[in-house]
C-alpha atoms as a PDB file:
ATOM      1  CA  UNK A   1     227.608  64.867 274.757  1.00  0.00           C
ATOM      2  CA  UNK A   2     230.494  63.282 275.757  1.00  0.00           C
ATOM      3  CA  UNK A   3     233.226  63.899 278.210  1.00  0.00           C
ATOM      4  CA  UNK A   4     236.114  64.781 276.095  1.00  0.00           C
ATOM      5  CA  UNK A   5     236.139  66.327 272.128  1.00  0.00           C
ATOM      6  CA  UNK A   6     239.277  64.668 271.749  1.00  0.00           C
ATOM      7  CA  UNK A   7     239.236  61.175 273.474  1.00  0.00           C
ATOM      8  CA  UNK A   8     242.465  60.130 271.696  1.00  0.00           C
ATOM      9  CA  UNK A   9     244.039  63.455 272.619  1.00  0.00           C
ATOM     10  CA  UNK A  10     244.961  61.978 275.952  1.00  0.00           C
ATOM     11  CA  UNK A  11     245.220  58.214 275.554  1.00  0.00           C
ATOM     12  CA  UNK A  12     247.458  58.468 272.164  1.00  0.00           C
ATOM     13  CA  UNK A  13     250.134  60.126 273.876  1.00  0.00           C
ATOM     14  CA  UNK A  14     250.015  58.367 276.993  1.00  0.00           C
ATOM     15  CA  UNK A  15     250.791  55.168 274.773  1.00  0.00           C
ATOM     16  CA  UNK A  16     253.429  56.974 272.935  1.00  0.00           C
ATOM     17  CA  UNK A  17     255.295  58.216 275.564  1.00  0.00           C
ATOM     18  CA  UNK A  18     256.432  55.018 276.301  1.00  0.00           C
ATOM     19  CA  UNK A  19     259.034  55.195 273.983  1.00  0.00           C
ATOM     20  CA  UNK A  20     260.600  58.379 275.901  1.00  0.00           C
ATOM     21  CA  UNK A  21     260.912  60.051 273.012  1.00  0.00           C
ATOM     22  CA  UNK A  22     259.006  63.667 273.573  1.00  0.00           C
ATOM     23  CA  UNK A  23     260.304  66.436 273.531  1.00  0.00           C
ATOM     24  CA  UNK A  24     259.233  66.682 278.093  1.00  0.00           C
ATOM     25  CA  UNK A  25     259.031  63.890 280.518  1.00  0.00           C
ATOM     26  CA  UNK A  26     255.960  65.170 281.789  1.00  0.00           C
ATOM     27  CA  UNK A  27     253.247  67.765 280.490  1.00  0.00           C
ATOM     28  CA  UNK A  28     249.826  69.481 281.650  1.00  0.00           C
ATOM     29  CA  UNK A  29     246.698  68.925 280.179  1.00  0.00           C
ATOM     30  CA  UNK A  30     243.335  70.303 280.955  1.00  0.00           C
ATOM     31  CA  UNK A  31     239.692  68.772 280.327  1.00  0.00           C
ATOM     32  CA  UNK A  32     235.984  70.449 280.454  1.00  0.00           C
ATOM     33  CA  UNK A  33     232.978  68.965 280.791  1.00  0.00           C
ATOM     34  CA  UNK A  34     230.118  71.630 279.935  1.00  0.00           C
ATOM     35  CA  UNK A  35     227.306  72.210 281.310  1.00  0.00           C
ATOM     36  CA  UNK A  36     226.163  74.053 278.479  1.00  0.00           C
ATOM     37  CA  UNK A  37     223.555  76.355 277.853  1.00  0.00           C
ATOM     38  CA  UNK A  38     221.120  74.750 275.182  1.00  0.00           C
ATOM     39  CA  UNK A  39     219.036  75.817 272.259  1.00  0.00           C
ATOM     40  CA  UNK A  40     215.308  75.366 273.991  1.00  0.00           C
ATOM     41  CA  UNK A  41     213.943  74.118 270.675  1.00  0.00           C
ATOM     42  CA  UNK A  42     216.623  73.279 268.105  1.00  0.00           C
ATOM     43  CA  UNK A  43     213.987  71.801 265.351  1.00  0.00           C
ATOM     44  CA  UNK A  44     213.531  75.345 264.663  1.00  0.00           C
ATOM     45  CA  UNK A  45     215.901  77.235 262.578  1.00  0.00           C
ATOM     46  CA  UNK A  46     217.720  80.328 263.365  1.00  0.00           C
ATOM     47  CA  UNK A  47     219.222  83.335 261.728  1.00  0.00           C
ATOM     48  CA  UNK A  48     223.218  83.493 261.531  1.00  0.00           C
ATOM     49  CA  UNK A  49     222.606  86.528 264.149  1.00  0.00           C
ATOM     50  CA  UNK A  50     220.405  84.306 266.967  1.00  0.00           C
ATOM     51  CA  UNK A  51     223.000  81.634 266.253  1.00  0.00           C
ATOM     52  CA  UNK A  52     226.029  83.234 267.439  1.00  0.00           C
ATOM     53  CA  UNK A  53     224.052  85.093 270.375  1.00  0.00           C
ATOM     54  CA  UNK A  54     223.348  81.650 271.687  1.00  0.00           C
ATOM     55  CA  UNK A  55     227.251  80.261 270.751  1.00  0.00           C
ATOM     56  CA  UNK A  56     228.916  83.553 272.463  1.00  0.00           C
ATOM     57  CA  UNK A  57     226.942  82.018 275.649  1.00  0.00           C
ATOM     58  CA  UNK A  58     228.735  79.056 275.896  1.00  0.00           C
ATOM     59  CA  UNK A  59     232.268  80.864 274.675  1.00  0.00           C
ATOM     60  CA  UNK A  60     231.956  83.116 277.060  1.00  0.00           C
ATOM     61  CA  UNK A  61     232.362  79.963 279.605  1.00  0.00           C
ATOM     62  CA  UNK A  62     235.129  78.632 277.777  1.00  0.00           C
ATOM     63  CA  UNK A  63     236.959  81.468 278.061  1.00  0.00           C
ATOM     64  CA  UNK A  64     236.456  81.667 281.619  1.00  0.00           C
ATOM     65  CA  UNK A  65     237.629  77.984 281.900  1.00  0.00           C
ATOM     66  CA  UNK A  66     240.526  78.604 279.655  1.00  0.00           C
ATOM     67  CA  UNK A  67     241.554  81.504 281.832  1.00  0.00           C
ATOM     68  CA  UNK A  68     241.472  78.795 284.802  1.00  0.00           C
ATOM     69  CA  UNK A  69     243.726  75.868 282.739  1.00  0.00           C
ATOM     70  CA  UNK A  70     245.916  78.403 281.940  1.00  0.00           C
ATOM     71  CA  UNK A  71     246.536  79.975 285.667  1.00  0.00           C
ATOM     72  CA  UNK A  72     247.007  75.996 286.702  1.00  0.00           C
ATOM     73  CA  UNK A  73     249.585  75.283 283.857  1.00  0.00           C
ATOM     74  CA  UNK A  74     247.889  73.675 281.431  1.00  0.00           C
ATOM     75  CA  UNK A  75     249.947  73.300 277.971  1.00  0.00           C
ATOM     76  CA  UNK A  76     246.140  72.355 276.000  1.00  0.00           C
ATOM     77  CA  UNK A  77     243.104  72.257 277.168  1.00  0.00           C
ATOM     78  CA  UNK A  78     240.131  70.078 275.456  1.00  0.00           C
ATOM     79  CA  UNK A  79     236.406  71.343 275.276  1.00  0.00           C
ATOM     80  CA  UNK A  80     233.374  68.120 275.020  1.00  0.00           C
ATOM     81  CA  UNK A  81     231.426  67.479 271.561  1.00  0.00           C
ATOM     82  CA  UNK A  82     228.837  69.653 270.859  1.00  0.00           C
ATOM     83  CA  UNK A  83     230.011  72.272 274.139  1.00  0.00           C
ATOM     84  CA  UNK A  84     229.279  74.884 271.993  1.00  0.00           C
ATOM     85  CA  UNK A  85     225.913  74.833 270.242  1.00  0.00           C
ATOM     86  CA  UNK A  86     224.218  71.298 272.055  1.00  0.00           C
ATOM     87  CA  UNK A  87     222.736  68.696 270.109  1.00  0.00           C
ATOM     88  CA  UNK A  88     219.277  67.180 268.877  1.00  0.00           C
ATOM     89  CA  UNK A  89     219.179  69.561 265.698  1.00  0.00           C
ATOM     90  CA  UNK A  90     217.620  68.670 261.950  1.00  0.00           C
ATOM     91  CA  UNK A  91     220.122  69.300 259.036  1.00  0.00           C
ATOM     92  CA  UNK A  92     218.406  72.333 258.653  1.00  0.00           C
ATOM     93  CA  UNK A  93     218.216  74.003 261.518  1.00  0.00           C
ATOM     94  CA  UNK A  94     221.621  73.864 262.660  1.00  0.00           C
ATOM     95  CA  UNK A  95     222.424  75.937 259.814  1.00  0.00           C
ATOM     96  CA  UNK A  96     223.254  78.863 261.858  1.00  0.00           C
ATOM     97  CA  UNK A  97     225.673  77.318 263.803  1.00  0.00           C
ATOM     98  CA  UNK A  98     227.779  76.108 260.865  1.00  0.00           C
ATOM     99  CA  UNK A  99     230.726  77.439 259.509  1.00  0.00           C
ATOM    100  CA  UNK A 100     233.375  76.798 256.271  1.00  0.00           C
ATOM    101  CA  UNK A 101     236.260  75.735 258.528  1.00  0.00           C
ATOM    102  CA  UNK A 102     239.624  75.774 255.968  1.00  0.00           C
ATOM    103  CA  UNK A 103     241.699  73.172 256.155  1.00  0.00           C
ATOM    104  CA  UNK A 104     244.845  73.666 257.848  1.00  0.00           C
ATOM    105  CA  UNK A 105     246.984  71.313 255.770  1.00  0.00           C
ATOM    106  CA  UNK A 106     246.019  73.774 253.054  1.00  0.00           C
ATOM    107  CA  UNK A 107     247.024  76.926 254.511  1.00  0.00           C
ATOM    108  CA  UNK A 108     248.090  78.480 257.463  1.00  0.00           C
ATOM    109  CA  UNK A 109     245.816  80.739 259.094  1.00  0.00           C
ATOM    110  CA  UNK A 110     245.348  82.138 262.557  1.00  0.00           C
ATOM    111  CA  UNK A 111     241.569  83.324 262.867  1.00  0.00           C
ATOM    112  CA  UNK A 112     242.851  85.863 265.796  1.00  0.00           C
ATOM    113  CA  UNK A 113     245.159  88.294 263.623  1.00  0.00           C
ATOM    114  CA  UNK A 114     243.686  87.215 260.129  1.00  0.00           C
ATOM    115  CA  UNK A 115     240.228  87.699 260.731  1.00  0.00           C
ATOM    116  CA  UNK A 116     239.233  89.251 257.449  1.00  0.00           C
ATOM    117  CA  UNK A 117     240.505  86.531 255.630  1.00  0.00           C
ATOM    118  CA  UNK A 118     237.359  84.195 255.634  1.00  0.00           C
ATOM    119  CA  UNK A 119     233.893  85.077 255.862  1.00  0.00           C
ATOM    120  CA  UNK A 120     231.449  84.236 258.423  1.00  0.00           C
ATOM    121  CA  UNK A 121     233.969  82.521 260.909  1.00  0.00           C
ATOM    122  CA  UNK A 122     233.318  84.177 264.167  1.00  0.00           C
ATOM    123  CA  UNK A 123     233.714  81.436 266.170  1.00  0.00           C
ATOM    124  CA  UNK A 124     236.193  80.286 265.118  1.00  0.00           C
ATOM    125  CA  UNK A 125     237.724  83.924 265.423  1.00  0.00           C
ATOM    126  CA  UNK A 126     236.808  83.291 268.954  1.00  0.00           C
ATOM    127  CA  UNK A 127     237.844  80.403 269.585  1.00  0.00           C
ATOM    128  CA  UNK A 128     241.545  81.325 268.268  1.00  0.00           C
ATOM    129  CA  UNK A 129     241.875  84.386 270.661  1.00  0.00           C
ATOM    130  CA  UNK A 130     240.803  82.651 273.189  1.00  0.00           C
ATOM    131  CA  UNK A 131     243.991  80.440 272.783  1.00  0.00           C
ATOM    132  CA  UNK A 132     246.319  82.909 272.216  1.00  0.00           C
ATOM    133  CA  UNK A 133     245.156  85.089 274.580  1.00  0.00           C
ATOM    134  CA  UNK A 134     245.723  82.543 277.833  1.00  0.00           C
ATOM    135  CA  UNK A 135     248.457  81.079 275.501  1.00  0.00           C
ATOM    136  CA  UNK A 136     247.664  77.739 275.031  1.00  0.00           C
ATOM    137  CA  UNK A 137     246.716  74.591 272.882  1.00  0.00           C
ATOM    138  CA  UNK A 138     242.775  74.643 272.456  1.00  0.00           C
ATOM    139  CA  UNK A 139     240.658  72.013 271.555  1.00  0.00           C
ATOM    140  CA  UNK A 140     237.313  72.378 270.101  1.00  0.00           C
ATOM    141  CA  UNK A 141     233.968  70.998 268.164  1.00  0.00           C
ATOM    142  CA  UNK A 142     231.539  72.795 266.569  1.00  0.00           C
ATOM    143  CA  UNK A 143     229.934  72.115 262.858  1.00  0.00           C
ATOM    144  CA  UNK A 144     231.594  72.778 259.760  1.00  0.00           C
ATOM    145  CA  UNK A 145     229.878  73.481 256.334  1.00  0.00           C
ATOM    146  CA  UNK A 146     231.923  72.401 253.138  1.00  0.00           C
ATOM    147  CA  UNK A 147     230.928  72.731 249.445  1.00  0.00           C
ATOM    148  CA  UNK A 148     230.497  69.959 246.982  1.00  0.00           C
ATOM    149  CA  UNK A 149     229.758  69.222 243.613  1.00  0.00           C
ATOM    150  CA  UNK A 150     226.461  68.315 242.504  1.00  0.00           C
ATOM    151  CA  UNK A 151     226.394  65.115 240.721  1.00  0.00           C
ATOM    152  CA  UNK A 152     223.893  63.071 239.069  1.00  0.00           C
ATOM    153  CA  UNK A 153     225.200  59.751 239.629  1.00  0.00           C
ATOM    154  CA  UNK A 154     222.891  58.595 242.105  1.00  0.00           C
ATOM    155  CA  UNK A 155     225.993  57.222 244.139  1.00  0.00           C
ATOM    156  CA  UNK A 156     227.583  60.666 244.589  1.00  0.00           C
ATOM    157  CA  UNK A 157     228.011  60.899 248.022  1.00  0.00           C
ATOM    158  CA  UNK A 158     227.752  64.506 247.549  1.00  0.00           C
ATOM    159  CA  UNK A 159     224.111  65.118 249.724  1.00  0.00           C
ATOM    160  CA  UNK A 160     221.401  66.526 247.345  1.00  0.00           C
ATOM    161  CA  UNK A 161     221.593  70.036 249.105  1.00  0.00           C
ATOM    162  CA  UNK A 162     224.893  70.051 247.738  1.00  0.00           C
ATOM    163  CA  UNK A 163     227.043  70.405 250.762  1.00  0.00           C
ATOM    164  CA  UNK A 164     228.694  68.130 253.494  1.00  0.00           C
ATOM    165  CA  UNK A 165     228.037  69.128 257.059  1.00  0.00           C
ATOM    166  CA  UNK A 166     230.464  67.764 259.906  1.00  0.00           C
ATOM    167  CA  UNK A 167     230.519  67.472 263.230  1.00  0.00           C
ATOM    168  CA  UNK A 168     234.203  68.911 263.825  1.00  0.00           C
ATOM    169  CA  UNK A 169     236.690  68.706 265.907  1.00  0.00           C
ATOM    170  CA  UNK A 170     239.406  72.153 265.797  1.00  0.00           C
ATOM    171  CA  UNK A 171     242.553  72.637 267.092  1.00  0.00           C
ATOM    172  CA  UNK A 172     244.768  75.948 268.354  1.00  0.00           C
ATOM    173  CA  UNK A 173     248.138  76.735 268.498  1.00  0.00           C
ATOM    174  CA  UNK A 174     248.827  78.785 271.626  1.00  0.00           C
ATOM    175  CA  UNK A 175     249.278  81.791 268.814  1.00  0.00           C
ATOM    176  CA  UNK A 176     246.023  81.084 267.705  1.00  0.00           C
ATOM    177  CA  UNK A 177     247.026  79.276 264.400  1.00  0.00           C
ATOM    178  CA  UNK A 178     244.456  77.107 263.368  1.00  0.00           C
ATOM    179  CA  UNK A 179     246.468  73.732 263.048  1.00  0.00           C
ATOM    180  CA  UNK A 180     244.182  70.826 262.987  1.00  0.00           C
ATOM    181  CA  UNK A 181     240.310  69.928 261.801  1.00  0.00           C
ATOM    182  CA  UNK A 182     239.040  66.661 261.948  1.00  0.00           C
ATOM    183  CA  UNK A 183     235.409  65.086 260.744  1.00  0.00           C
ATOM    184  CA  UNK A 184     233.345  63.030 263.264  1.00  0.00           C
ATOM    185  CA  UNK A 185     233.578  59.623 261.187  1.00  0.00           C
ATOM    186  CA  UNK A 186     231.081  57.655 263.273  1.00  0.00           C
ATOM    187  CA  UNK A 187     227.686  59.502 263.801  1.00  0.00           C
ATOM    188  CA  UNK A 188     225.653  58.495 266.496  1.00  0.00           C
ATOM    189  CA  UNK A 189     221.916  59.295 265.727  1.00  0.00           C
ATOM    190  CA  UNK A 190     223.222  62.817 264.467  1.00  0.00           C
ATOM    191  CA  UNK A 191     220.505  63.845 261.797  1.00  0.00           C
ATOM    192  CA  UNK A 192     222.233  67.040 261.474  1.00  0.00           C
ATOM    193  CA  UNK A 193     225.454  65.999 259.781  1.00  0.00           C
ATOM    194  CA  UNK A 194     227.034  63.622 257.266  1.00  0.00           C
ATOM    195  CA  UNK A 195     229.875  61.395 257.517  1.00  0.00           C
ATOM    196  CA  UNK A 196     233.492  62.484 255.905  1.00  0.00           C
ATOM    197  CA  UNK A 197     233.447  60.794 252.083  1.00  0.00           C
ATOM    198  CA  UNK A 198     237.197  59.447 252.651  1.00  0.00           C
ATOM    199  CA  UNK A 199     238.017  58.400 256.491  1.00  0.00           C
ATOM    200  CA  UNK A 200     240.689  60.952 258.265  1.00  0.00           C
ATOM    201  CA  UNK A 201     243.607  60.239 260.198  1.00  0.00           C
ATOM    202  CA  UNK A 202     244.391  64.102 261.707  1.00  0.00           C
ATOM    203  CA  UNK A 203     247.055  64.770 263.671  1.00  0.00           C
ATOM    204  CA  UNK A 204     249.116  67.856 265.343  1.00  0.00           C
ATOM    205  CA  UNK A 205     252.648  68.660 266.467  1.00  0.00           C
ATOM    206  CA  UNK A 206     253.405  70.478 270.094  1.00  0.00           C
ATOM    207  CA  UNK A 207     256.566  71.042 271.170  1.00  0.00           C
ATOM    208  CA  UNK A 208     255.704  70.177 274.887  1.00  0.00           C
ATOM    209  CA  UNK A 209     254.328  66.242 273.914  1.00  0.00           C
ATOM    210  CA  UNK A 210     255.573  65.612 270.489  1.00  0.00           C
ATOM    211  CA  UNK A 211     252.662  64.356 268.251  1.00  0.00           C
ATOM    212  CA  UNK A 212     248.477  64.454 269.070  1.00  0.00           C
ATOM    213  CA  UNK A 213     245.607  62.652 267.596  1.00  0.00           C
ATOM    214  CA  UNK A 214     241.962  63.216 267.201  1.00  0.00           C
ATOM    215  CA  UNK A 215     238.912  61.328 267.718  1.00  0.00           C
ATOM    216  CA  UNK A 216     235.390  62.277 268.442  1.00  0.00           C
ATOM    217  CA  UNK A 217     233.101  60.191 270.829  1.00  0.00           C
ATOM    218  CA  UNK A 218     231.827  57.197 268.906  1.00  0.00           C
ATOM    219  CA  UNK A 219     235.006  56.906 266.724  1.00  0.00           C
ATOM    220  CA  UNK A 220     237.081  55.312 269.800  1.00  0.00           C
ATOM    221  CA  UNK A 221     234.714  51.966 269.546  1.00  0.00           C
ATOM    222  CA  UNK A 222     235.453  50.903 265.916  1.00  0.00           C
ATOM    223  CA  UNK A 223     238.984  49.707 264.996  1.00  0.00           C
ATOM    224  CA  UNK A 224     239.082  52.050 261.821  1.00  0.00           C
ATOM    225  CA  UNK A 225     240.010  54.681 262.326  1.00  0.00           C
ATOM    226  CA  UNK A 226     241.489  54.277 265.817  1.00  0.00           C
ATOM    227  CA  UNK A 227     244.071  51.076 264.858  1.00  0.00           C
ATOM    228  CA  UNK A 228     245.513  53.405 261.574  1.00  0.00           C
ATOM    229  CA  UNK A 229     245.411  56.782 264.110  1.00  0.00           C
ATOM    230  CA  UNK A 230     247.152  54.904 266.812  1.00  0.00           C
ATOM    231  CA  UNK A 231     249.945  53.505 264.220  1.00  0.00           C
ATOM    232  CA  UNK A 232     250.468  57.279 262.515  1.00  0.00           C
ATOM    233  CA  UNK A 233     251.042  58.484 266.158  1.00  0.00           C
ATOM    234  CA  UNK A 234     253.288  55.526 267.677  1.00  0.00           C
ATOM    235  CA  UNK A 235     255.447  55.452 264.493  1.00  0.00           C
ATOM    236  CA  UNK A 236     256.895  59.363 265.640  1.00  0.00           C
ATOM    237  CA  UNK A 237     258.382  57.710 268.592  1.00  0.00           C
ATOM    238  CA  UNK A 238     259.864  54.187 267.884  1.00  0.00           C
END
């Protein structure tokens, strides 16, 4: 697991900001490192019901975190990979965990006051509360299931299951409003998810620190996508 969710989150802006730009000169961020509480045998599938009893565990930290980044000023606050259901699962067995997160450049949607919208989201319901509740940016993985179409070309890289499953990084506005997802590109030994078909390059807008970027873990040691991510960001501010 590593230390921060969103490694870029921190550095991008710190390199940006050099061009004095922003919309502050200064601004408060907030990082957790979990101790989580982990899935004693995660080979083993679980209902959609176990699931969340185990997830609502390690929420009910975060919220208790976020309540303290929030009292200290924090403007965002960024959770670690895998904080929320651990690691070390088949692609079958974290099924539980997963849900279909929409994609935010799609529609707008806050998960807090539309929760009827989308089915089988509670998490992220959760998770968007949580930010607008201690009313700030929130920064989150977790696994997201996405539909794809079957093909018989045998170099589809549609999986033969016929779904993509990503390790996922989600962003909050301090309304709740689901702004950002990103797909781990990189996988490190992950036998539980699939790499994104087409690379990403995800970023967000606050109006504290101008312009964000995500990465997960791994991604930060290969030049794609971290030289093209670094170049969408720095362009806002020279």
């Amino acid at each position: 697991m590593c230390l921060l969710a969103v490694w870029l989150v921190l550095s991008v802006r710190t390199a940006a900001a050099k061009a004095d730009s922003g919309p502050d000169s200064s601004y408060v961020a907030a990082v957790y490192e979990h101790t989580l509480i982990l899935n004693p045998d995660p080979q083993v599938r679980l209902s959609r019901t176990a699931a969340l009893r185990h997830v609502h565990q390690n929420l009910d930290i975060y919220d208790q975190q976020a309540a303290r980044a929030a009292q200290q000023g924090a403007q965002i606050l960024v959770f670690p990979e895998d904080g929320l259901q651990g690691f070390n699962f088949s692609r079958s067995s974290i099924s539980g965990y997963l849900e279909t997160i929409p994609d935010p450049e799609d529609e707008s949607w806050n998960p807090c006051t539309e929760p009827q919208r989308h089915n089988n989201t509670e998490v992220l319901h959760t998770l968007s509360c949580m930010a607008r509740r201690h009313s700030l940016y929130l920064v989150a993985n977790m696994g997201d299931l996405q539909p794809c179409p079957l093909k018989s070309s045998p170099s589809s890289t549609c999986p033969p299951d016929g779904h993509w499953q990503f390790n996922t990084n989600v962003v909050f506005r301090s309304d709740g409003e689901l702004v950002a997802r990103y797909h781990k590109e990189n996988l490190y030994f992950e036998q539980a998810f699939d790499s994104p078909p087409q690379p990403e390059i995800v970023t967000f807008d606050t109006p504290f620190a101008g312009k964000f970027g995500l990465l997960t873990c791994f991604d930060i040691l290969f030049k794609e996508p971290t030289v093209s991510l670094l170049e969408k960001v720095e362009t806002t501010y020279t």
